[in-house]
PDB file of N, CA and C in Angstrom:
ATOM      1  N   UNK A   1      75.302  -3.467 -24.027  1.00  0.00           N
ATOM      2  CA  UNK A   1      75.301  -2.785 -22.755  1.00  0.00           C
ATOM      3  C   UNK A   1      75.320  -3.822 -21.642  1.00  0.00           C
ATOM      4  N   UNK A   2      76.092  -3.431 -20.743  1.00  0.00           N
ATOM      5  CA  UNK A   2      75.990  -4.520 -19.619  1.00  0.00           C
ATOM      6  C   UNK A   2      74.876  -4.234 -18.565  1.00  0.00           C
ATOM      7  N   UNK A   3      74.488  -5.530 -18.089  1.00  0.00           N
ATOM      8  CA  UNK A   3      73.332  -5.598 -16.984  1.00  0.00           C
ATOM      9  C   UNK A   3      73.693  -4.532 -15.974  1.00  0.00           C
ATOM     10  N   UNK A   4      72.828  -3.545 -15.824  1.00  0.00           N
ATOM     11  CA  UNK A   4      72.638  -2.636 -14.561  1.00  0.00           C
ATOM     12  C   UNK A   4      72.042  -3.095 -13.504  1.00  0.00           C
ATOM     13  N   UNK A   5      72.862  -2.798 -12.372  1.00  0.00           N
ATOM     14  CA  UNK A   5      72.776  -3.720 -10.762  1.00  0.00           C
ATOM     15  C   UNK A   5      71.744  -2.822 -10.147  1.00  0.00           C
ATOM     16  N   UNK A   6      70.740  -3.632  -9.939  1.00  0.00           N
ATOM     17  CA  UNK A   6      69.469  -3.396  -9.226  1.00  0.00           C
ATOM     18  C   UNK A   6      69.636  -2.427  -7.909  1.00  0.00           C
ATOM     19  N   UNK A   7      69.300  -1.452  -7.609  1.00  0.00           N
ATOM     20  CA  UNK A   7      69.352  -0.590  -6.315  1.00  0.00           C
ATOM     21  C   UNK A   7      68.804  -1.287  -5.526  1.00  0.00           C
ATOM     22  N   UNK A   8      69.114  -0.979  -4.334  1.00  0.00           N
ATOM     23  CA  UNK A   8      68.223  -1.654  -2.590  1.00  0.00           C
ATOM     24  C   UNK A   8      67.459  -0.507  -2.732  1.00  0.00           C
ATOM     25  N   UNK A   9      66.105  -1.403  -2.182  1.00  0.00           N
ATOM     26  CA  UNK A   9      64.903   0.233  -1.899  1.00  0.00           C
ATOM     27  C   UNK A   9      65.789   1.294  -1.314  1.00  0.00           C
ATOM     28  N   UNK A  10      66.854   0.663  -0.256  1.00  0.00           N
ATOM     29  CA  UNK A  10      66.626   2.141   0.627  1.00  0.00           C
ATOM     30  C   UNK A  10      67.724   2.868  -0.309  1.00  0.00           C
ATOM     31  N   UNK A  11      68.479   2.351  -1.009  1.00  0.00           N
ATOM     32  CA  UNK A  11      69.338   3.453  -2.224  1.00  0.00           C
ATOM     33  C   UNK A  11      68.147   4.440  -3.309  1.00  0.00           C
ATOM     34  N   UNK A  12      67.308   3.607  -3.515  1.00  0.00           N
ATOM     35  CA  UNK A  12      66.011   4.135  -4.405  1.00  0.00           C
ATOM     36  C   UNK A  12      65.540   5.215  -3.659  1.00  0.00           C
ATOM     37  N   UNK A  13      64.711   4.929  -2.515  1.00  0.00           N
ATOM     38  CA  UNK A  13      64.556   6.121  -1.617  1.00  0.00           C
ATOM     39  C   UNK A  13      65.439   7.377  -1.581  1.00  0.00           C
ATOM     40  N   UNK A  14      66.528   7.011  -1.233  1.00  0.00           N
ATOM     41  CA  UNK A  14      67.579   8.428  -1.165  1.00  0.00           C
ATOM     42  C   UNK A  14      67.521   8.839  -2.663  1.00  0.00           C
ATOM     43  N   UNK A  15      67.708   8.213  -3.440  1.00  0.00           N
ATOM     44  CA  UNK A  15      68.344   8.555  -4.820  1.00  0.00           C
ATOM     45  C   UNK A  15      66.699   9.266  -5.196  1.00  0.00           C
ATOM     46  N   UNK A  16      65.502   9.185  -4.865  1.00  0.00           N
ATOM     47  CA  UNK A  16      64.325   9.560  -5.360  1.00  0.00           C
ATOM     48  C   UNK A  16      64.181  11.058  -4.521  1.00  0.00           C
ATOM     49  N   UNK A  17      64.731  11.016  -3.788  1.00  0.00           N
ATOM     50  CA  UNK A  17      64.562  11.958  -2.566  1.00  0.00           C
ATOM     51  C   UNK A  17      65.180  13.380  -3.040  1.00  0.00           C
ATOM     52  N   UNK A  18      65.609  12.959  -4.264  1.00  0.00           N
ATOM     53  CA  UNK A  18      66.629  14.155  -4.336  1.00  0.00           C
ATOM     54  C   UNK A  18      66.086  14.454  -5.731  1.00  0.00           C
ATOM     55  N   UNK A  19      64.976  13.975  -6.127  1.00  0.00           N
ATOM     56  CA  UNK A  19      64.343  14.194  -7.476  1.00  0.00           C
ATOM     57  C   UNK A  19      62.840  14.752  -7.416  1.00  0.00           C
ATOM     58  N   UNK A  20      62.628  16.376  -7.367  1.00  0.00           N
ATOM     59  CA  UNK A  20      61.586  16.820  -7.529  1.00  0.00           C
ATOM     60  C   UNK A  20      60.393  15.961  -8.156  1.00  0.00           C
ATOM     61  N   UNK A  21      58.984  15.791  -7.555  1.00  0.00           N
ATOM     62  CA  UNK A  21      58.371  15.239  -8.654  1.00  0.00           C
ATOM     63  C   UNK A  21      58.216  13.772  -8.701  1.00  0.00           C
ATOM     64  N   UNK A  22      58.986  13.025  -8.482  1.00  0.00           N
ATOM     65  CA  UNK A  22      59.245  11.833  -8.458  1.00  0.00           C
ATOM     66  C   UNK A  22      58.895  10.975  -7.341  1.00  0.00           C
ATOM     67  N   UNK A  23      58.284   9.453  -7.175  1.00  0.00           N
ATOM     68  CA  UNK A  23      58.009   8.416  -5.864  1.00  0.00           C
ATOM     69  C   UNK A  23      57.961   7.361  -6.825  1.00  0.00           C
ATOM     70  N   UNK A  24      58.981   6.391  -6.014  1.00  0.00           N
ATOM     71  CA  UNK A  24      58.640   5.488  -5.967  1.00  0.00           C
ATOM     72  C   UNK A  24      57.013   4.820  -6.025  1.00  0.00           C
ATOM     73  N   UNK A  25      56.819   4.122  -6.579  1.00  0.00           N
ATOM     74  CA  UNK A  25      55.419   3.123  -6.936  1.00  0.00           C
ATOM     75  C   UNK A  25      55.614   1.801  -6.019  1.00  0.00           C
ATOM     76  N   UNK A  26      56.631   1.317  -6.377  1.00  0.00           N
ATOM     77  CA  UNK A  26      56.512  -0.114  -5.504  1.00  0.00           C
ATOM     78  C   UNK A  26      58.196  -0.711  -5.787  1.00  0.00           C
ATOM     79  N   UNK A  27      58.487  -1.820  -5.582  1.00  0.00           N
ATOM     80  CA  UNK A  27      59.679  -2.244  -5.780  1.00  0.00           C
ATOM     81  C   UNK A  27      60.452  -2.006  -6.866  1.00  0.00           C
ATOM     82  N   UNK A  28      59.773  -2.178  -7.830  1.00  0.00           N
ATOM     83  CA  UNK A  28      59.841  -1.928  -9.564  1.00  0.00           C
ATOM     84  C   UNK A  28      59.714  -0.648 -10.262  1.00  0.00           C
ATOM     85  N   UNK A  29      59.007  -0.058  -9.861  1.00  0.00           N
ATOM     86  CA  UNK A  29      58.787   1.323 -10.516  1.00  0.00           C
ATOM     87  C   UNK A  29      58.828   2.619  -9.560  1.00  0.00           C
ATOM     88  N   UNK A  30      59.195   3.930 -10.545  1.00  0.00           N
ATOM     89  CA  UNK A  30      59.139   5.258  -9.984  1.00  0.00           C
ATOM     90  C   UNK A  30      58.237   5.711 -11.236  1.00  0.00           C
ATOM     91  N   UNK A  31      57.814   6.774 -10.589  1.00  0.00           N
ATOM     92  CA  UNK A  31      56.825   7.397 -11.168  1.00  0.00           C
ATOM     93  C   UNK A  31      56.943   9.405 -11.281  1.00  0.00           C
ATOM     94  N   UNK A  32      57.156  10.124 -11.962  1.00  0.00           N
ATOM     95  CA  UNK A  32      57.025  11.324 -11.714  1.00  0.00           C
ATOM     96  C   UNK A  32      56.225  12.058 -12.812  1.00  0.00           C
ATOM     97  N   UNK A  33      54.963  13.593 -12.598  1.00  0.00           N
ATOM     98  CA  UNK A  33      54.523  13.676 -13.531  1.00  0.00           C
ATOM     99  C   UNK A  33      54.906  15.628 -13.792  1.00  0.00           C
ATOM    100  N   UNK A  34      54.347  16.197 -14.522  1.00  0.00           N
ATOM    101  CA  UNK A  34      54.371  17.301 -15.019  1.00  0.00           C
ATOM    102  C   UNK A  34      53.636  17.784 -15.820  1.00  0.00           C
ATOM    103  N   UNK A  35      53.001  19.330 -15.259  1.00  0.00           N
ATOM    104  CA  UNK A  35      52.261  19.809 -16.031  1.00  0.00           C
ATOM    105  C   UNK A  35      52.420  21.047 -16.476  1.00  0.00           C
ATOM    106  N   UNK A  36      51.538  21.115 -17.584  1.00  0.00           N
ATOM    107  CA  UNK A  36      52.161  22.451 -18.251  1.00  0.00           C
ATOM    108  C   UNK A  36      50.806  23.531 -19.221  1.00  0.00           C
ATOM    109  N   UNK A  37      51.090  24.497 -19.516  1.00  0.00           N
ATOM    110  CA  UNK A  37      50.190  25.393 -19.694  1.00  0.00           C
ATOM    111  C   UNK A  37      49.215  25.209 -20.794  1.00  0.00           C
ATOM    112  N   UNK A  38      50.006  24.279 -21.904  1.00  0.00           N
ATOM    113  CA  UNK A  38      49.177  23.974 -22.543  1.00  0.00           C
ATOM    114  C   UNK A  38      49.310  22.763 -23.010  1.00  0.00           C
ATOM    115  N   UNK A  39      48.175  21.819 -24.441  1.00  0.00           N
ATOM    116  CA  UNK A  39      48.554  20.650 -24.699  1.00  0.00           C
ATOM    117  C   UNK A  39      49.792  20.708 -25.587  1.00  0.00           C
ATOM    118  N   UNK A  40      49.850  21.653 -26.859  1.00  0.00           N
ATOM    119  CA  UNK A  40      50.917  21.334 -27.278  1.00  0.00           C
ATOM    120  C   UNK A  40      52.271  21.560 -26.307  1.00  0.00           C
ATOM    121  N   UNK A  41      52.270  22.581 -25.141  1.00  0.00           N
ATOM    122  CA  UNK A  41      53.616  22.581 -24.448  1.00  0.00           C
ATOM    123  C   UNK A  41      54.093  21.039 -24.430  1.00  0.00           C
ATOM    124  N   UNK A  42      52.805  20.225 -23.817  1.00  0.00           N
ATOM    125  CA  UNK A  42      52.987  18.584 -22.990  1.00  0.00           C
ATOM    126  C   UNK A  42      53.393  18.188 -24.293  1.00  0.00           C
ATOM    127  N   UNK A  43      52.795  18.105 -25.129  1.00  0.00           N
ATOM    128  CA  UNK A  43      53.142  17.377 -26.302  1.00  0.00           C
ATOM    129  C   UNK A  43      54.540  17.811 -27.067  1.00  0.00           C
ATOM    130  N   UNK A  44      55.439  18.621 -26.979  1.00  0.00           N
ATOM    131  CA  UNK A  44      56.685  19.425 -27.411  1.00  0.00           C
ATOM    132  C   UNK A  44      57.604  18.218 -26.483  1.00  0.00           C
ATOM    133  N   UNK A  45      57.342  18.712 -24.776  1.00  0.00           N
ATOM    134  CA  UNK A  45      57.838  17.822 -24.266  1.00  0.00           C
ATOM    135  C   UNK A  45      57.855  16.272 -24.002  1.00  0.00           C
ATOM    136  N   UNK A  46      56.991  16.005 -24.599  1.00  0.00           N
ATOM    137  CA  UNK A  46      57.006  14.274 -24.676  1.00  0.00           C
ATOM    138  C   UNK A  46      58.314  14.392 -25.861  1.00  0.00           C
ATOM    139  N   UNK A  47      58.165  15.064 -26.796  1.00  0.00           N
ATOM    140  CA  UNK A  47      59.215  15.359 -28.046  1.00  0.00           C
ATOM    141  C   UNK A  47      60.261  15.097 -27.677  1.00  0.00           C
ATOM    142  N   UNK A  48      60.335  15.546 -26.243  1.00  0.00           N
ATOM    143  CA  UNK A  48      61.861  16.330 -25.762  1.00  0.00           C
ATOM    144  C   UNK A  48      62.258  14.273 -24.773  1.00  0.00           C
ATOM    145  N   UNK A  49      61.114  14.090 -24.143  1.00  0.00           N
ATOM    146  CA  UNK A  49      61.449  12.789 -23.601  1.00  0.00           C
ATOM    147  C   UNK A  49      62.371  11.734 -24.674  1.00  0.00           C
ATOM    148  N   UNK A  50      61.819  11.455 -25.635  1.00  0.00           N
ATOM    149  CA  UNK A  50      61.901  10.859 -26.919  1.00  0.00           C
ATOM    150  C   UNK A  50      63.080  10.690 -27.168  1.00  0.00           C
ATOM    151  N   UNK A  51      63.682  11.997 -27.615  1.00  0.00           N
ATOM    152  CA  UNK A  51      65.342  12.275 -28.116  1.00  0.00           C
ATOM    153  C   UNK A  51      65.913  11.484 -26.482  1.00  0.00           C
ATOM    154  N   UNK A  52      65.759  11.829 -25.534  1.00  0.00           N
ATOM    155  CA  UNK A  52      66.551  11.553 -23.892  1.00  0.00           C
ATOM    156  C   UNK A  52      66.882   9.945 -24.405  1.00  0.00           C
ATOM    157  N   UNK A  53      65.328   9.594 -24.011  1.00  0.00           N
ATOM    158  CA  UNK A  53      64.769   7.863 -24.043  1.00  0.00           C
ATOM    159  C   UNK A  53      66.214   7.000 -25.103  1.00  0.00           C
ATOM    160  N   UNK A  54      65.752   7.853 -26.487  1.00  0.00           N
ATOM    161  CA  UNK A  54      66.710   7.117 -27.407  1.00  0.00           C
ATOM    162  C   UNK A  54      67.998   7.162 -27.275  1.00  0.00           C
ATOM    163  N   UNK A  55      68.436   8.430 -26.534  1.00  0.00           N
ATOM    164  CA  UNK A  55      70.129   8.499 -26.793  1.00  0.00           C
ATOM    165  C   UNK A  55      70.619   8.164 -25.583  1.00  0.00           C
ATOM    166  N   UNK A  56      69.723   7.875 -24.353  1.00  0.00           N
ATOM    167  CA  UNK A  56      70.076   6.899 -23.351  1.00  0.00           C
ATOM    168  C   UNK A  56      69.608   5.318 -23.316  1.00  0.00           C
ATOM    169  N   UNK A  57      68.868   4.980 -24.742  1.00  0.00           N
ATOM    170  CA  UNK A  57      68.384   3.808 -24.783  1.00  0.00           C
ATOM    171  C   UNK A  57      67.869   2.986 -23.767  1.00  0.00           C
ATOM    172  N   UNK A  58      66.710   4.213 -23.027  1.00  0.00           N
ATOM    173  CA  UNK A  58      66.120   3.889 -21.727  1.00  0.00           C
ATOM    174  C   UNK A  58      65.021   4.260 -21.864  1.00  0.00           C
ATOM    175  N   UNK A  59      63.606   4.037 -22.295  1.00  0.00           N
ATOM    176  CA  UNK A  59      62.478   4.092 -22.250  1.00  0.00           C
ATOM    177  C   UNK A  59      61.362   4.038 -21.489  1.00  0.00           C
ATOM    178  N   UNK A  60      60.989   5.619 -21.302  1.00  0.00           N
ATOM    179  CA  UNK A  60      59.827   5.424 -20.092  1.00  0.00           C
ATOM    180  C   UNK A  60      58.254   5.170 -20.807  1.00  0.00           C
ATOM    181  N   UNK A  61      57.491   4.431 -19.711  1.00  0.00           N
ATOM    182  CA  UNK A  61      56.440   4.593 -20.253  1.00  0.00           C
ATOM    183  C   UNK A  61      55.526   6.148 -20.106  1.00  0.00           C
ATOM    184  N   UNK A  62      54.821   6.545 -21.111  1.00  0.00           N
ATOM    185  CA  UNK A  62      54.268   7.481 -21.259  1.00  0.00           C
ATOM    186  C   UNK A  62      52.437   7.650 -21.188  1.00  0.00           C
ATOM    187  N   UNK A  63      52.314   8.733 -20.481  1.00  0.00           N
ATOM    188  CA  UNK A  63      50.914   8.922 -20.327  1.00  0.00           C
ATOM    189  C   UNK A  63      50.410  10.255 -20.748  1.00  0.00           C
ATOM    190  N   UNK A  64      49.745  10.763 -21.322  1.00  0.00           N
ATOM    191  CA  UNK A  64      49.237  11.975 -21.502  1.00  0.00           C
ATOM    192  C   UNK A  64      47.802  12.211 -21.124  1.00  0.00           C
ATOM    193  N   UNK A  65      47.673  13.140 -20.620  1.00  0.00           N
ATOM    194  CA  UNK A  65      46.509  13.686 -19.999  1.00  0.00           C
ATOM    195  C   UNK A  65      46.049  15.212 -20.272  1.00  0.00           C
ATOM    196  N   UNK A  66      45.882  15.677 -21.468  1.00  0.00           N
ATOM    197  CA  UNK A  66      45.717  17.076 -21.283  1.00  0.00           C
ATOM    198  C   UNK A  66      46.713  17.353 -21.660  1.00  0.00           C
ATOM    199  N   UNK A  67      47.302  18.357 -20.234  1.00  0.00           N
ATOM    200  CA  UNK A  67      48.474  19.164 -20.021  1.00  0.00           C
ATOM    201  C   UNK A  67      49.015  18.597 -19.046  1.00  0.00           C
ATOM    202  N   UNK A  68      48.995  16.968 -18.831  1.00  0.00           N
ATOM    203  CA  UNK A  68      50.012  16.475 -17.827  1.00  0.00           C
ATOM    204  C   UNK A  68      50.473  15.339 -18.518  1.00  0.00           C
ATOM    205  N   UNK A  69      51.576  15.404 -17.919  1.00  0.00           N
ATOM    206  CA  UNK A  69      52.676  14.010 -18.927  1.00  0.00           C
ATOM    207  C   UNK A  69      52.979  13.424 -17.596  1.00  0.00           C
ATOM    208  N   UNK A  70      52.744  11.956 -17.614  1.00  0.00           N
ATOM    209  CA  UNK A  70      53.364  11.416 -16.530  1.00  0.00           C
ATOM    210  C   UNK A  70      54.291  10.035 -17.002  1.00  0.00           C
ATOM    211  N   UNK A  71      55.461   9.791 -16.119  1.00  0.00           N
ATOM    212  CA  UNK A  71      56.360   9.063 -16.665  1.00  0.00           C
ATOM    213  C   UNK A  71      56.873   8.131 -15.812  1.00  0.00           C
ATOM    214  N   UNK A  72      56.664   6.609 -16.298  1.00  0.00           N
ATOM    215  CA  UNK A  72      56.817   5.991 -15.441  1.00  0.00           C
ATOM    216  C   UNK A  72      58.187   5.143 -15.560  1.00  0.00           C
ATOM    217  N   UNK A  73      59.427   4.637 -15.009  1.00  0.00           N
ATOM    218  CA  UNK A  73      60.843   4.067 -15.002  1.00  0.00           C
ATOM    219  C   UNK A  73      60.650   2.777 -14.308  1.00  0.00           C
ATOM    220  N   UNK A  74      61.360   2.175 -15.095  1.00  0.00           N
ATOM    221  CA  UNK A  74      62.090   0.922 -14.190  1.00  0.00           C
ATOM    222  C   UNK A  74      63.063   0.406 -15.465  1.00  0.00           C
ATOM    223  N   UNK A  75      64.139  -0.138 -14.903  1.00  0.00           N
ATOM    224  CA  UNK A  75      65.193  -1.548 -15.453  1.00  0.00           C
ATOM    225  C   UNK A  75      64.919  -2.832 -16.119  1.00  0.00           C
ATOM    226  N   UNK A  76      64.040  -3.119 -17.157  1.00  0.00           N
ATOM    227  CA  UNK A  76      63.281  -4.318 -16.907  1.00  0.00           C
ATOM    228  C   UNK A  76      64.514  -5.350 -16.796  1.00  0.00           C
ATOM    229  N   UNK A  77      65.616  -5.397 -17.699  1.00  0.00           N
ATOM    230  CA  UNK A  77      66.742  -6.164 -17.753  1.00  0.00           C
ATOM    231  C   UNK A  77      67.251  -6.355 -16.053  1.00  0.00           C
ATOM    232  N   UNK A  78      67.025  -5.535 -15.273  1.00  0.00           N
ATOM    233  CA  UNK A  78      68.098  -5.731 -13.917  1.00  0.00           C
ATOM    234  C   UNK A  78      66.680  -5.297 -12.872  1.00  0.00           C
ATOM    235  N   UNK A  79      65.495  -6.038 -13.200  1.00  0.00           N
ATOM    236  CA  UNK A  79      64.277  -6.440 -12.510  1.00  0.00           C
ATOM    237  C   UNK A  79      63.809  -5.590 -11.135  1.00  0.00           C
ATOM    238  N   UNK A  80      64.284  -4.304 -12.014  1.00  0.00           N
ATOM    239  CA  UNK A  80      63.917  -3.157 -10.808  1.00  0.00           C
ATOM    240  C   UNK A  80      64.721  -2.009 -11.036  1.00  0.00           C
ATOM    241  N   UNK A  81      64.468  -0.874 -10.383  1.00  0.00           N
ATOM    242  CA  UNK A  81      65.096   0.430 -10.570  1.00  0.00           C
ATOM    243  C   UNK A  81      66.648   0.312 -10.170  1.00  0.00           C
ATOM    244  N   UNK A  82      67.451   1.147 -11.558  1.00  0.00           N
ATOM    245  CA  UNK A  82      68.384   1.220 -11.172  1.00  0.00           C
ATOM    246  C   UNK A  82      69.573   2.936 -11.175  1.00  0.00           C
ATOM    247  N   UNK A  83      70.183   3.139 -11.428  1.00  0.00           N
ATOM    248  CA  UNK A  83      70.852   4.387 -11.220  1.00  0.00           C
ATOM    249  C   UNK A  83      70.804   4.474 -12.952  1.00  0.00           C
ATOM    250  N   UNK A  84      70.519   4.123 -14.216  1.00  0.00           N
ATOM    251  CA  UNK A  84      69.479   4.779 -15.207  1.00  0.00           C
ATOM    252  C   UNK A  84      68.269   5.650 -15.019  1.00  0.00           C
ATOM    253  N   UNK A  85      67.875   4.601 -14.261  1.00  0.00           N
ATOM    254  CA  UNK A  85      66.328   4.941 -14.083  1.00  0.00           C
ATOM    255  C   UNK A  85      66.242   6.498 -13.373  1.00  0.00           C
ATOM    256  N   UNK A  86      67.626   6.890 -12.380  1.00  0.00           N
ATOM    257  CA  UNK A  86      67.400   7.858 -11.752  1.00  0.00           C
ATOM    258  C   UNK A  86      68.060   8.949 -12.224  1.00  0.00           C
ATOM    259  N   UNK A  87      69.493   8.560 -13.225  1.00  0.00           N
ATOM    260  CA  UNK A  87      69.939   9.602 -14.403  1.00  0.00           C
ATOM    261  C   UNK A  87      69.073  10.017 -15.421  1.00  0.00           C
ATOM    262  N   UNK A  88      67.612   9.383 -16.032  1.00  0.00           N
ATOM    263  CA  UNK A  88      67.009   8.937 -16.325  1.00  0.00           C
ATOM    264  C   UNK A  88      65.943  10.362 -15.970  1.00  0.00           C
ATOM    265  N   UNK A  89      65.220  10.053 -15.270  1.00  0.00           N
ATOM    266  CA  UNK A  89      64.719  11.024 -14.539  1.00  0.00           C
ATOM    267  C   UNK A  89      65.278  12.252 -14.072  1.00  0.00           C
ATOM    268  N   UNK A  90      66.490  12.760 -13.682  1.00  0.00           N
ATOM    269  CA  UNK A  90      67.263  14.195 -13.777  1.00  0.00           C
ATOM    270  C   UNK A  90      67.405  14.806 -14.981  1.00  0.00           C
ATOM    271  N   UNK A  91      67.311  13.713 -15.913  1.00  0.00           N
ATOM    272  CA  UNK A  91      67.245  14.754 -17.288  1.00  0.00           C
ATOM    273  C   UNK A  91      66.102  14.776 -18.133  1.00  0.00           C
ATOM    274  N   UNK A  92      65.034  14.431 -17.302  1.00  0.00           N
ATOM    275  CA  UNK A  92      63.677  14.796 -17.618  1.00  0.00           C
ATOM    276  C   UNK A  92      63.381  15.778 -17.063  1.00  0.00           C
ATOM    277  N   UNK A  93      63.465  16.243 -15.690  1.00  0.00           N
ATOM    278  CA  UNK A  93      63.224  17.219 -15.306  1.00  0.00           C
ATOM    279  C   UNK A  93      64.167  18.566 -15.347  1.00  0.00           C
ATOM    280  N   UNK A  94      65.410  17.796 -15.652  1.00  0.00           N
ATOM    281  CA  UNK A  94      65.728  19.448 -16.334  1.00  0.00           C
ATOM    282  C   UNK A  94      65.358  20.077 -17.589  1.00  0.00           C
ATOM    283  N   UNK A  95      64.662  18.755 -18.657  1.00  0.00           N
ATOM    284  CA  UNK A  95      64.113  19.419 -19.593  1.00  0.00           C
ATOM    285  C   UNK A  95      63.024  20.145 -18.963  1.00  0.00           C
ATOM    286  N   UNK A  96      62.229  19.640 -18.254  1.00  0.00           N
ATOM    287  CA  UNK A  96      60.972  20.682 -17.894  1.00  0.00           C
ATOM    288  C   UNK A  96      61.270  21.800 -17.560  1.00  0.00           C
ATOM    289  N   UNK A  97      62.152  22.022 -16.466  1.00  0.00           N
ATOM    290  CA  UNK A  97      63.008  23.350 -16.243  1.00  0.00           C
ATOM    291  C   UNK A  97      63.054  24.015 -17.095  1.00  0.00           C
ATOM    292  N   UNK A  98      63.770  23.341 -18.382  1.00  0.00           N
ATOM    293  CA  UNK A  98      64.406  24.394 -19.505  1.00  0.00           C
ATOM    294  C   UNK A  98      62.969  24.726 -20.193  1.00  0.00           C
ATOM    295  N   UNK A  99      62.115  23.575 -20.195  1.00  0.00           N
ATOM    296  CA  UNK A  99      61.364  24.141 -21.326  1.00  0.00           C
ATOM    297  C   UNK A  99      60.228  24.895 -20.354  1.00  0.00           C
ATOM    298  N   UNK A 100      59.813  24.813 -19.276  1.00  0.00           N
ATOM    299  CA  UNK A 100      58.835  25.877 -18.533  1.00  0.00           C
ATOM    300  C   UNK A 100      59.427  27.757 -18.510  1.00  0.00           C
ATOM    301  N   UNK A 101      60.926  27.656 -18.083  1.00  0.00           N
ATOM    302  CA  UNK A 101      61.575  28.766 -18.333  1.00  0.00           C
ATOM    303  C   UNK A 101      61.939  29.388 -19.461  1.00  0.00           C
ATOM    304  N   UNK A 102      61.440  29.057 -20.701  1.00  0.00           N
ATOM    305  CA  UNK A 102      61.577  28.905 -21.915  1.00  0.00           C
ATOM    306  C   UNK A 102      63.482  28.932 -22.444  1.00  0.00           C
ATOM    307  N   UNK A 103      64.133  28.035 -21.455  1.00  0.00           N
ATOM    308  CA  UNK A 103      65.247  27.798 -22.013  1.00  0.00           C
ATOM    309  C   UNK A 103      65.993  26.545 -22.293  1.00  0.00           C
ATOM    310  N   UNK A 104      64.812  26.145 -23.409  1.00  0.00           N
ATOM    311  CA  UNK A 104      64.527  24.876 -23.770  1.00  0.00           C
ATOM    312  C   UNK A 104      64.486  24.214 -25.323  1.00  0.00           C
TER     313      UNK A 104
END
């Protein structure tokens, strides 16, 4: 895979702006979390992160709390967030979509 070109904050900003859920952390990282009705729901959907992570060979870090999953992005190869990180994140939250609406 070739090196992915680092976003300018203010591309990060816009590009975050348009992602429910989601902020920026600092230069390096975004952060977005989600919660859900129960533990196994959170835990189905970490399931659902998993398959994304691998078949975009982009790995977020993961937190569980209960019934909240929170997920944190960055590029480590291209030393900051890049337009992965934010394709990345749109198809995390449309899994939540699908799987809160149960069309998931």
């Amino acid at each position: 895979m070739a090196k992915l070109v680092k976003m300018t904050l203010e591309a990060v900003d816009d590009a975050i702006a348009m992602l429910e859920g989601w902020t920026r952390q600092d230069e390096k990282w975004m952060q977005g979390s989600y919660r859900f009705v129960t533990f196994p729901d959170a835990i189905a959907f970490v399931g659902q992160i998993a398959e994304i992570a691998e078949e975009l060979n982009h790995h977020p870090f993961i937190a569980i709390d209960y019934k909240k999953v929170t997920l944190r992005l960055t590029t480590w190869h291209s030393g900051g967030l890049t337009e992965l990180d934010m394709q990345s994140a749109q198809r995390y939250n449309d899994t939540y979509k699908a799987s809160i609406t149960g069309n998931g």
